[in-house]
Protein backbone atom coordinates (compact mmCIF):
# COMPACT_ATOMS: atom_id res chain seq x y z
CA UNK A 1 0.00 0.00 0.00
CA UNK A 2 1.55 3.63 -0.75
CA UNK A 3 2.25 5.73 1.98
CA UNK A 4 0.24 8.79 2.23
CA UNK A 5 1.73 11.96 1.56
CA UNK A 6 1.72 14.25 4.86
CA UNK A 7 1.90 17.64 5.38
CA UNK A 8 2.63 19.88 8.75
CA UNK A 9 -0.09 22.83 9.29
CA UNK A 10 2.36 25.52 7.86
CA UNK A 11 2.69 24.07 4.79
CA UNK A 12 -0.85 23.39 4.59
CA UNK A 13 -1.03 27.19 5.38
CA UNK A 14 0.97 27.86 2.20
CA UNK A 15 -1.30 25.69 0.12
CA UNK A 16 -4.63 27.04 1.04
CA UNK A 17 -3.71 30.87 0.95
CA UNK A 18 -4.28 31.25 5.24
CA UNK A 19 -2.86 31.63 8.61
CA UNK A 20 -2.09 28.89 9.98
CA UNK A 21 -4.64 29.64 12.84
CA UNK A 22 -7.21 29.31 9.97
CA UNK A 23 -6.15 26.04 9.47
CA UNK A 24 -6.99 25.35 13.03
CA UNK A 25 -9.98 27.22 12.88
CA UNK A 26 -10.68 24.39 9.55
CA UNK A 27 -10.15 21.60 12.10
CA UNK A 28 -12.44 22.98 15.30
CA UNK A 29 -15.02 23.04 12.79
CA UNK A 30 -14.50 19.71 11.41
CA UNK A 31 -13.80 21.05 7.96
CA UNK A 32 -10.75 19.54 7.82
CA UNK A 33 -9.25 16.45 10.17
CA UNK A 34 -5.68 16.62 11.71
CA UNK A 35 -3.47 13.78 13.41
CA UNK A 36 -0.92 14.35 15.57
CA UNK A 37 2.80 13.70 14.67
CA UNK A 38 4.68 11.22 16.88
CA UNK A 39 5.93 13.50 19.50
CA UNK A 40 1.98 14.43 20.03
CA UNK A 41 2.92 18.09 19.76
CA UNK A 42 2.16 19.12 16.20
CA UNK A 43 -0.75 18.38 13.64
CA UNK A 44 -0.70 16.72 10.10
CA UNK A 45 -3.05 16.54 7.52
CA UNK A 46 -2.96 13.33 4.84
CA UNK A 47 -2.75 15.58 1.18
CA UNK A 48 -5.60 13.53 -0.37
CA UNK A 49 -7.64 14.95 3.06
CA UNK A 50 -6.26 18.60 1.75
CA UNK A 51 -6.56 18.42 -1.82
CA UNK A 52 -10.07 17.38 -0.77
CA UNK A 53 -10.63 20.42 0.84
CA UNK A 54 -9.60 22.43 -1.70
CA UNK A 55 -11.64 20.76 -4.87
CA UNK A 56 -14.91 20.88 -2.15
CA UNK A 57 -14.43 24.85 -1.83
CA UNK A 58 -13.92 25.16 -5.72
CA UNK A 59 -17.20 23.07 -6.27
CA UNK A 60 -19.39 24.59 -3.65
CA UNK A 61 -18.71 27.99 -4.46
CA UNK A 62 -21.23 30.77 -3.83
CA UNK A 63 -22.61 32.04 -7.08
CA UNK A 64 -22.24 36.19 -7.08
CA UNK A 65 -24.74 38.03 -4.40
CA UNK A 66 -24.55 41.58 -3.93
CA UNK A 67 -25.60 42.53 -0.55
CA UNK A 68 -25.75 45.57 1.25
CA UNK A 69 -26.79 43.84 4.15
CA UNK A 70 -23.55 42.97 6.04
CA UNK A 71 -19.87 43.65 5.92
CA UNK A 72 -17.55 41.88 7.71
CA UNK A 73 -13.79 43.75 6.84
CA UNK A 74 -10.76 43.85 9.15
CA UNK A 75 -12.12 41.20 12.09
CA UNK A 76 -15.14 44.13 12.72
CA UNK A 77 -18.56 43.32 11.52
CA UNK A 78 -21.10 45.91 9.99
CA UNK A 79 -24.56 45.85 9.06
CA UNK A 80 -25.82 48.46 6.89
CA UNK A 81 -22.64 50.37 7.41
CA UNK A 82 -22.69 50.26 11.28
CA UNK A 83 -20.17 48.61 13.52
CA UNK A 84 -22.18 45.66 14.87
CA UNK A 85 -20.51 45.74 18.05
CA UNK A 86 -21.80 48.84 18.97
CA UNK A 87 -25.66 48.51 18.31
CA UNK A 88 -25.07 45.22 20.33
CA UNK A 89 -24.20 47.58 23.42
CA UNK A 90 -26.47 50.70 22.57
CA UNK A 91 -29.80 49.80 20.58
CA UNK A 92 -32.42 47.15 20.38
CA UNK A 93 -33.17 44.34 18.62
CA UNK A 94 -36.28 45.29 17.33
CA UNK A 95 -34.60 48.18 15.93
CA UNK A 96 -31.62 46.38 14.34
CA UNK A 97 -34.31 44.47 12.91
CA UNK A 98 -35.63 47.26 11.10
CA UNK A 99 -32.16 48.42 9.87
CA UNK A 100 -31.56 45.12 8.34
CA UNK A 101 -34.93 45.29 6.65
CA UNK A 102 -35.53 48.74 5.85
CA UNK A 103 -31.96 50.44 6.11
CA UNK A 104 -33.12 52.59 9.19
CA UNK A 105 -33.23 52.33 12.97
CA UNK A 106 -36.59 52.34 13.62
CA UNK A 107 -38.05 51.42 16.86
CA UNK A 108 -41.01 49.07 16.32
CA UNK A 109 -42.57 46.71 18.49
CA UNK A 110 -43.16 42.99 17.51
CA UNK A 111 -46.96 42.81 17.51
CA UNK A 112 -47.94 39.50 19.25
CA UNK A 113 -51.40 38.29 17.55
CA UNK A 114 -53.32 36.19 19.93
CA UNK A 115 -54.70 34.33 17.47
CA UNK A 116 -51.83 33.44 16.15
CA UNK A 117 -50.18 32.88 19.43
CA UNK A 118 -52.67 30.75 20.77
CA UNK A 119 -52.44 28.70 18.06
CA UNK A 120 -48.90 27.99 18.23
CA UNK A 121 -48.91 27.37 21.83
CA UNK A 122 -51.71 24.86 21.51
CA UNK A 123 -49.42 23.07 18.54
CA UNK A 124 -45.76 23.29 20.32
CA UNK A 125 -47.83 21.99 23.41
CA UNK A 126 -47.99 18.67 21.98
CA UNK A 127 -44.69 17.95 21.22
CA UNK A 128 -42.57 15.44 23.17
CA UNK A 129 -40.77 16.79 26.67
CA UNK A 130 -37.68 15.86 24.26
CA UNK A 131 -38.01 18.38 21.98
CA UNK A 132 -35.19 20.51 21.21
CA UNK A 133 -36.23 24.02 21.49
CA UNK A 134 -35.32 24.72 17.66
CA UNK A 135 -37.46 22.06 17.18
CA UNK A 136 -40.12 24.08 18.87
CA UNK A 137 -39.51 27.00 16.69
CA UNK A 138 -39.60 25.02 13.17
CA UNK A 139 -43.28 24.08 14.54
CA UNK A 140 -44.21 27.36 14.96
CA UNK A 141 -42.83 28.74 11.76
CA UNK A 142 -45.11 26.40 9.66
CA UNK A 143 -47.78 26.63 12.04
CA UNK A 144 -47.86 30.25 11.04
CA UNK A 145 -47.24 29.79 7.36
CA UNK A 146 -50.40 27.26 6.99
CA UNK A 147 -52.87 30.23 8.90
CA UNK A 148 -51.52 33.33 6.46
CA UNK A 149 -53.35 33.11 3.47
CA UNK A 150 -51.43 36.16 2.14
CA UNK A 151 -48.16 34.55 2.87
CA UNK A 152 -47.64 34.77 -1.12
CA UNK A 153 -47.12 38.35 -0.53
CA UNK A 154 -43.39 39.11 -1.17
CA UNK A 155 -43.53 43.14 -1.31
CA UNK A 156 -41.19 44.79 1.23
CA UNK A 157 -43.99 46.26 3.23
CA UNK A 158 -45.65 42.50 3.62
CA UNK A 159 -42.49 40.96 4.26
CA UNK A 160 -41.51 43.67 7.25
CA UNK A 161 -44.82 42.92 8.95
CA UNK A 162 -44.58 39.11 8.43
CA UNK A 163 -41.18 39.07 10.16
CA UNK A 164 -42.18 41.01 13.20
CA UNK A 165 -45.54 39.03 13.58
CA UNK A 166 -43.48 35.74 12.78
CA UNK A 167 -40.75 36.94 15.69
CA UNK A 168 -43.33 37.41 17.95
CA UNK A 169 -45.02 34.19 17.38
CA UNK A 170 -41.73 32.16 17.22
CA UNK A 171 -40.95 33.41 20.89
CA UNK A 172 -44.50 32.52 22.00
CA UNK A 173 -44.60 29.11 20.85
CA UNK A 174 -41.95 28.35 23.27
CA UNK A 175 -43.18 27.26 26.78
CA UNK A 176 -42.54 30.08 29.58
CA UNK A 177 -40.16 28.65 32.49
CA UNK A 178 -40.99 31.42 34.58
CA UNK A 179 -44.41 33.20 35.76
CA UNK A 180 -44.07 36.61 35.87
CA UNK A 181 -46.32 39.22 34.20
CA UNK A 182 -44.37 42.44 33.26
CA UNK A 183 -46.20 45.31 34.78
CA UNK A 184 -45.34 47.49 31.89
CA UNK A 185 -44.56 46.95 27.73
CA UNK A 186 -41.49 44.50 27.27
CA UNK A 187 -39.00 44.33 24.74
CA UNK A 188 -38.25 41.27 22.77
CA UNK A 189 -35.29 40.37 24.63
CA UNK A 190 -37.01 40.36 28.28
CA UNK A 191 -39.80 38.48 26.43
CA UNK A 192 -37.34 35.83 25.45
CA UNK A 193 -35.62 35.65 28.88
CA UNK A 194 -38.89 34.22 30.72
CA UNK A 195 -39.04 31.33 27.78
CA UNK A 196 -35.27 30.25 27.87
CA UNK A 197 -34.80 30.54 32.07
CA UNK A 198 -35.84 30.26 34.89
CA UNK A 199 -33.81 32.92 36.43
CA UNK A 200 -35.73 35.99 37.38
CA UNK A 201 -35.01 38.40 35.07
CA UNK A 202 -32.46 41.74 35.44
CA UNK A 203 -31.01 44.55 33.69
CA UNK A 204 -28.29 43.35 33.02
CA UNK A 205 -29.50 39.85 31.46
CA UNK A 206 -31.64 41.40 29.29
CA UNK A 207 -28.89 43.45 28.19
CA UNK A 208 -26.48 41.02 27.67
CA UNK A 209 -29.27 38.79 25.55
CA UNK A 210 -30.20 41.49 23.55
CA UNK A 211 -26.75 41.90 22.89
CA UNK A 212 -26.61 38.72 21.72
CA UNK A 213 -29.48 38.82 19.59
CA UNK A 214 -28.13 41.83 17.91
CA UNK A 215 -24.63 40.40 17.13
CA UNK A 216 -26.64 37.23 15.82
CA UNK A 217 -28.99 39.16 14.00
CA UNK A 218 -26.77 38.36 10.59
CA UNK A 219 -23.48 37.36 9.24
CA UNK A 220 -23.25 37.79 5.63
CA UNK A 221 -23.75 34.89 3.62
CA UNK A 222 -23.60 31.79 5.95
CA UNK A 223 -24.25 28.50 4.88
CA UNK A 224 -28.21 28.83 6.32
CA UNK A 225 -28.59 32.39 5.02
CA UNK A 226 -27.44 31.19 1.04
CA UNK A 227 -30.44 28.46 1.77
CA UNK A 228 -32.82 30.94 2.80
CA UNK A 229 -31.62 33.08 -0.62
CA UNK A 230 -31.79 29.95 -2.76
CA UNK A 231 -35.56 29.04 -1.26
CA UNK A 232 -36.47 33.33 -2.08
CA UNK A 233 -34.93 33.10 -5.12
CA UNK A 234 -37.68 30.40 -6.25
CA UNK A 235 -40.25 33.19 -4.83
CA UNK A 236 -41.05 30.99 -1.89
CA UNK A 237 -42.88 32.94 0.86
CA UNK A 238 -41.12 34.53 4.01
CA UNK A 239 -42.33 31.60 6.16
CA UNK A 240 -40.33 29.11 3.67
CA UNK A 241 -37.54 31.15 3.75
CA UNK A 242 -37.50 31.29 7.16
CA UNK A 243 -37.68 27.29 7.37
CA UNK A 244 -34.59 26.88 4.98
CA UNK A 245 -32.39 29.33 6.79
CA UNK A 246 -33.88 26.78 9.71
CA UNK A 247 -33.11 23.46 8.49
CA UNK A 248 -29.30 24.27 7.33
CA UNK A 249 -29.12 25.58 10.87
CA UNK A 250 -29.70 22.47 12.57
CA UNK A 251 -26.25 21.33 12.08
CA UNK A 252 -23.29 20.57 14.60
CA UNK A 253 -21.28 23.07 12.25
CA UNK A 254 -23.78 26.21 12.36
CA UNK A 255 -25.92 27.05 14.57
CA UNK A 256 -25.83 23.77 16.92
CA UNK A 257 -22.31 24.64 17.45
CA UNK A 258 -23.01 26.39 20.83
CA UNK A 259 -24.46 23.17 22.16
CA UNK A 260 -21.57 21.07 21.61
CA UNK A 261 -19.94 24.19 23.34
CA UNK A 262 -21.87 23.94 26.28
CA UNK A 263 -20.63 20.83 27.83
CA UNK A 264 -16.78 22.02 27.63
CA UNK A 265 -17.44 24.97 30.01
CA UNK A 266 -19.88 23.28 32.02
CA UNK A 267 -16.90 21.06 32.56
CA UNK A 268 -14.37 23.59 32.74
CA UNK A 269 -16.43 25.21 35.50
CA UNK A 270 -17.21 22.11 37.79
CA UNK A 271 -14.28 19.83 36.71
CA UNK A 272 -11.03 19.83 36.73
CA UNK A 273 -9.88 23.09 35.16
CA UNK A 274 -10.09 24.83 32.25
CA UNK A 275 -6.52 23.11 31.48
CA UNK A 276 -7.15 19.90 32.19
CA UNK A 277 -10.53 19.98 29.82
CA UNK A 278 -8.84 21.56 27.27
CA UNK A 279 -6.10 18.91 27.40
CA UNK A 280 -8.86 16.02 27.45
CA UNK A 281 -10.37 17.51 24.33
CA UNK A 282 -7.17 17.00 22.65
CA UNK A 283 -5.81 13.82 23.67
CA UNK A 284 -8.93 12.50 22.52
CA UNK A 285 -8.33 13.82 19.21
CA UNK A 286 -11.90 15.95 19.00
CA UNK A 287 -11.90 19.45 17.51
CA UNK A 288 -12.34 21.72 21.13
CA UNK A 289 -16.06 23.11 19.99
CA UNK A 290 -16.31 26.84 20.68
CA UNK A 291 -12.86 27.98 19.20
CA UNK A 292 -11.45 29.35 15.57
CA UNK A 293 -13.14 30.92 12.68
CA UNK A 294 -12.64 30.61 9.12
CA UNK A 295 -13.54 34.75 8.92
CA UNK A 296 -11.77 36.39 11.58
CA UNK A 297 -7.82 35.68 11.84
CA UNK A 298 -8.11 38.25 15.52
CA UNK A 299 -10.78 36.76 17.11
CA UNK A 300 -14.75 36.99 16.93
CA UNK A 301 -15.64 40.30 18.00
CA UNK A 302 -19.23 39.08 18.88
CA UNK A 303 -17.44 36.54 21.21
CA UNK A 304 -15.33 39.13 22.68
CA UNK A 305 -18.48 41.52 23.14
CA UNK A 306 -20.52 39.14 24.89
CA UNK A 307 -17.26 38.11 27.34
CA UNK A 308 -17.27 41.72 28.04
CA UNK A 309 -21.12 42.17 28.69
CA UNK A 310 -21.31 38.87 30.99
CA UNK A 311 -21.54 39.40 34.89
CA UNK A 312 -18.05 38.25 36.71
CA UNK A 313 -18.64 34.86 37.87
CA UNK A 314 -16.96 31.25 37.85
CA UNK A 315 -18.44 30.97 34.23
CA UNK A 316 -16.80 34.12 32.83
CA UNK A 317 -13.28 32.97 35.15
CA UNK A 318 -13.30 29.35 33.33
CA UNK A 319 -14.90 30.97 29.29
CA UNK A 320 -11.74 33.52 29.49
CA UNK A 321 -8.83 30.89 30.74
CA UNK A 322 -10.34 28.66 27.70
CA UNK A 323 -9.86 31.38 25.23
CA UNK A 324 -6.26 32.47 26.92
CA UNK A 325 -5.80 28.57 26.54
CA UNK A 326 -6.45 28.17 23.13
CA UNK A 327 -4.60 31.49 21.84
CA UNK A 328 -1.29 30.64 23.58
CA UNK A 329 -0.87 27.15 22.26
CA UNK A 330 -2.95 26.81 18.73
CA UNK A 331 -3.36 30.45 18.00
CA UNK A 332 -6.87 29.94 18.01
CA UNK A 333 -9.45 32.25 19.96
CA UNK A 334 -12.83 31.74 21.05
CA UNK A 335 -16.17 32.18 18.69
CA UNK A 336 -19.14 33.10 19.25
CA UNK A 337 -20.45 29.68 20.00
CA UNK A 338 -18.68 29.61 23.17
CA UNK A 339 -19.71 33.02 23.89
CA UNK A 340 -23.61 31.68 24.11
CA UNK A 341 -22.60 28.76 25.59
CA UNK A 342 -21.04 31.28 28.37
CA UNK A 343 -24.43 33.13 28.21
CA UNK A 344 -26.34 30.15 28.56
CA UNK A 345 -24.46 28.45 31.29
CA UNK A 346 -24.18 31.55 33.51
CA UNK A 347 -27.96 32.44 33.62
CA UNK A 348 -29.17 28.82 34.69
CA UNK A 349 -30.55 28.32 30.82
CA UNK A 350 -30.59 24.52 28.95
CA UNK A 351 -28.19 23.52 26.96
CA UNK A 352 -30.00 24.47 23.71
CA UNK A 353 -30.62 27.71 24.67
CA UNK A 354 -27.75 29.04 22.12
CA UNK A 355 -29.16 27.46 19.53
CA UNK A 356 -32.42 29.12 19.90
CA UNK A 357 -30.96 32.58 20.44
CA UNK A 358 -29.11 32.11 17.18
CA UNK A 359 -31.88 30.70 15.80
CA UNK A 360 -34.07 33.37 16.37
CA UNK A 361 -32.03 35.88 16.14
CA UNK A 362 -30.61 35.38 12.25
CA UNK A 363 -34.51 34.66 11.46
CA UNK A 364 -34.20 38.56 11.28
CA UNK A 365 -31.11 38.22 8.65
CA UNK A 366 -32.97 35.70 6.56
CA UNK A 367 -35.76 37.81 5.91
CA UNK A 368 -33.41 40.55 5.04
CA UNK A 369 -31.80 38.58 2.14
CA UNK A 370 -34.62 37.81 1.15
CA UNK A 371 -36.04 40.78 0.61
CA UNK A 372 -32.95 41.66 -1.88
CA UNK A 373 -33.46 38.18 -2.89
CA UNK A 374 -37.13 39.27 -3.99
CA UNK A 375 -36.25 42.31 -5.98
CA UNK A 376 -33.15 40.05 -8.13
CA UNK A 377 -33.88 37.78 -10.85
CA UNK A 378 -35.60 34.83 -9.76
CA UNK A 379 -34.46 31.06 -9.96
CA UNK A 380 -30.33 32.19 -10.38
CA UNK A 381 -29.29 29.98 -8.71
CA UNK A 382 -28.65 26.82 -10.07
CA UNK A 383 -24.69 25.48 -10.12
CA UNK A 384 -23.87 22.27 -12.31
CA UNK A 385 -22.36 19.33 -10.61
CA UNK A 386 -19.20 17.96 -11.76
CA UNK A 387 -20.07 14.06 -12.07
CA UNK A 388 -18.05 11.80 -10.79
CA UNK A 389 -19.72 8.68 -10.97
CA UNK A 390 -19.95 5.65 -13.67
CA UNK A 391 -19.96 6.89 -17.10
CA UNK A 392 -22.47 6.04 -19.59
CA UNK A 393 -22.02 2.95 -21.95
């Protein structure tokens, strides 16, 4: 049998055009799978795994979308020309919904429809006590869709109010874990903080989730936001769109990411160490979930917003010594993903709650592309495979 050909991380580096932290940030992500050499101290990569890589990001290229939705330029993200970072810390969600839809900061309230709500929380009621919470909101979604009978209506003004009606809704049909009834009008964020927690809710949580809503809110073209284009681009309704952007999602590499997160700092915090876990994680061999990013070489600045926002605690202690961790021996900060898992952990919420959070969150960013999506030429997207398989006689 040949030996394979192996290559050390810098000279896969060299090959694919990156750092080699990105190349890290390939392998936390399980884009691309390392071993370790034999004095267990460095990583190689087979060059069939690479060249692999390579052909796969050749193939599955994005066709051309304009968007003046999101720019992410220099490790800093923008949306509509504004530094994400700082609408996270100074503005609402509601209204960073509008800027993504309408290009301006306008504060409106997500109207809930009783209705509407009542019919999702009779529907999301009779799911299994093992439903994911994601789960909960794909219900809802198409429990909405199938009572709009103007959910064919794709002009701006009709997709605006379907995505704050749809917000609303989505947040409803999951199952409060805390009675309290505001005495006074609630934003969107406290509104989501008695469905995700039981812990009573402050200032300063609904700050930091709102935060994280915001940062969430979009992130140029991500693997669930091209589905949610592709599904517009056919003209389906907002509600399909949303349920796209939903099912690409689901996966351990997007938006589940912060689950698999989860469990690593919940460790950190009541196990051994922050050391110690990360050095199980790689003696084992596992990508360490929560860490590297294909975009930004510096580090996340969502992650690094939310570290700042969270209240000092054990959680914060053991998140931080993770990221110093991982950026003193790989080069590799912390995402996002561990961010919410921080979030998550520290305010007594399950260990889905990221995943909803993102979830609902980037339904706001769907909607947006689609809305360019609408007013571009319809069906463009349609890539040929290259076919690799037995050829005809």
């Amino acid at each position: 049998m040949t030996a394979q050909t192996l290559l050390t991380t810098e000279e896969v580096a060299i090959l694919l055009g990156v750092k080699p932290a990105t190349v890290y940030a390939y392998v936390s992500r399980g884009l691309l799978t390392s071993r370790r050499n034999a004095d267990g101290k460095n990583s190689l990569f087979t060059k069939a795994d690479v060249d692999a890589f390579v052909a796969g990001r050749k193939r599955t290229a994005t066709p051309g979308i304009q968007t003046g939705i999101t720019l992410i330029k220099d490790d800093k993200l923008y949306f509509r020309g504004r530094d994400a970072t700082v609408l996270a810390r100074s503005t609402g969600f509601e209204s960073v919904a509008s800027l993504l839809w309408t290009g301006e900061l306008d504060d409106v309230p997500f109207p809930v429809d009783p209705d509407l709500c009542g019919l999702v929380t009779d529907i999301t009621s009779r799911l299994p006590k093992t439903a994911r919470l994601t789960d909960r909101l794909r219900v809802t979604v198409a429990a909405a869709a199938a009572a709009d009978p103007l959910r064919f209506d794709t002009s701006p003004p009709a997709v605006v109010a379907t995505g704050r009606q749809l917000l609303a809704a989505m947040v409803q049909g999951l199952p409060p874990r805390i009675n309290i009834i505001p005495p006074g009008p609630v934003s969107f964020a406290e509104t989501l903080w008695l469905r995700i927690t039981s812990e009573k809710p402050s200032e300063a949580g609904s700050r930091l989730l709102n935060a994280a809503l915001v940062l969430l809110a979009d992130h140029d073209i991500a693997a669930s936001t091209l589905a949610a284009r592709v599904a517009a681009s056919t003209r389906a309704h907002p509600y399909a769109v949303v349920s796209a952007g939903l099912a690409a999602l689901d996966g351990p590499l997007h938006g589940a990411a912060s689950g698999l997160a989860y469990p690593l700092l919940e460790e950190a915090v009541n196990g051994p160490g922050p050391v110690a876990t990360i050095s199980d994680r790689l003696r084992s061999g596992v990508p360490v979930p929560g860490f590297g990013h294909p975009i930004y070489q510096g580090g996340d600045p969502r992650a690094t917003t939310l570290f700042e926002l969270l209240d000092e605690g054990p959680v914060k202690d053991a998140a931080l010594q993770l990221d110093a961790t991982m950026r003193t021996r790989s080069g590799t900060p912390a995402n996002v993903d561990l961010a919410l898992a921080a979030l998550a952990l520290h305010h007594r919420m399950p260990a889905d709650a990221g995943e909803a959070i993102f979830a609902v969150a980037r339904t706001a960013g769907w909607l947006a592309h689609a809305l360019e999506e609408y007013g571009d030429r319809p069906s463009r997207f349609r890539p040929s495979g290259a076919y690799a398989g037995t050829q005809p006689l």
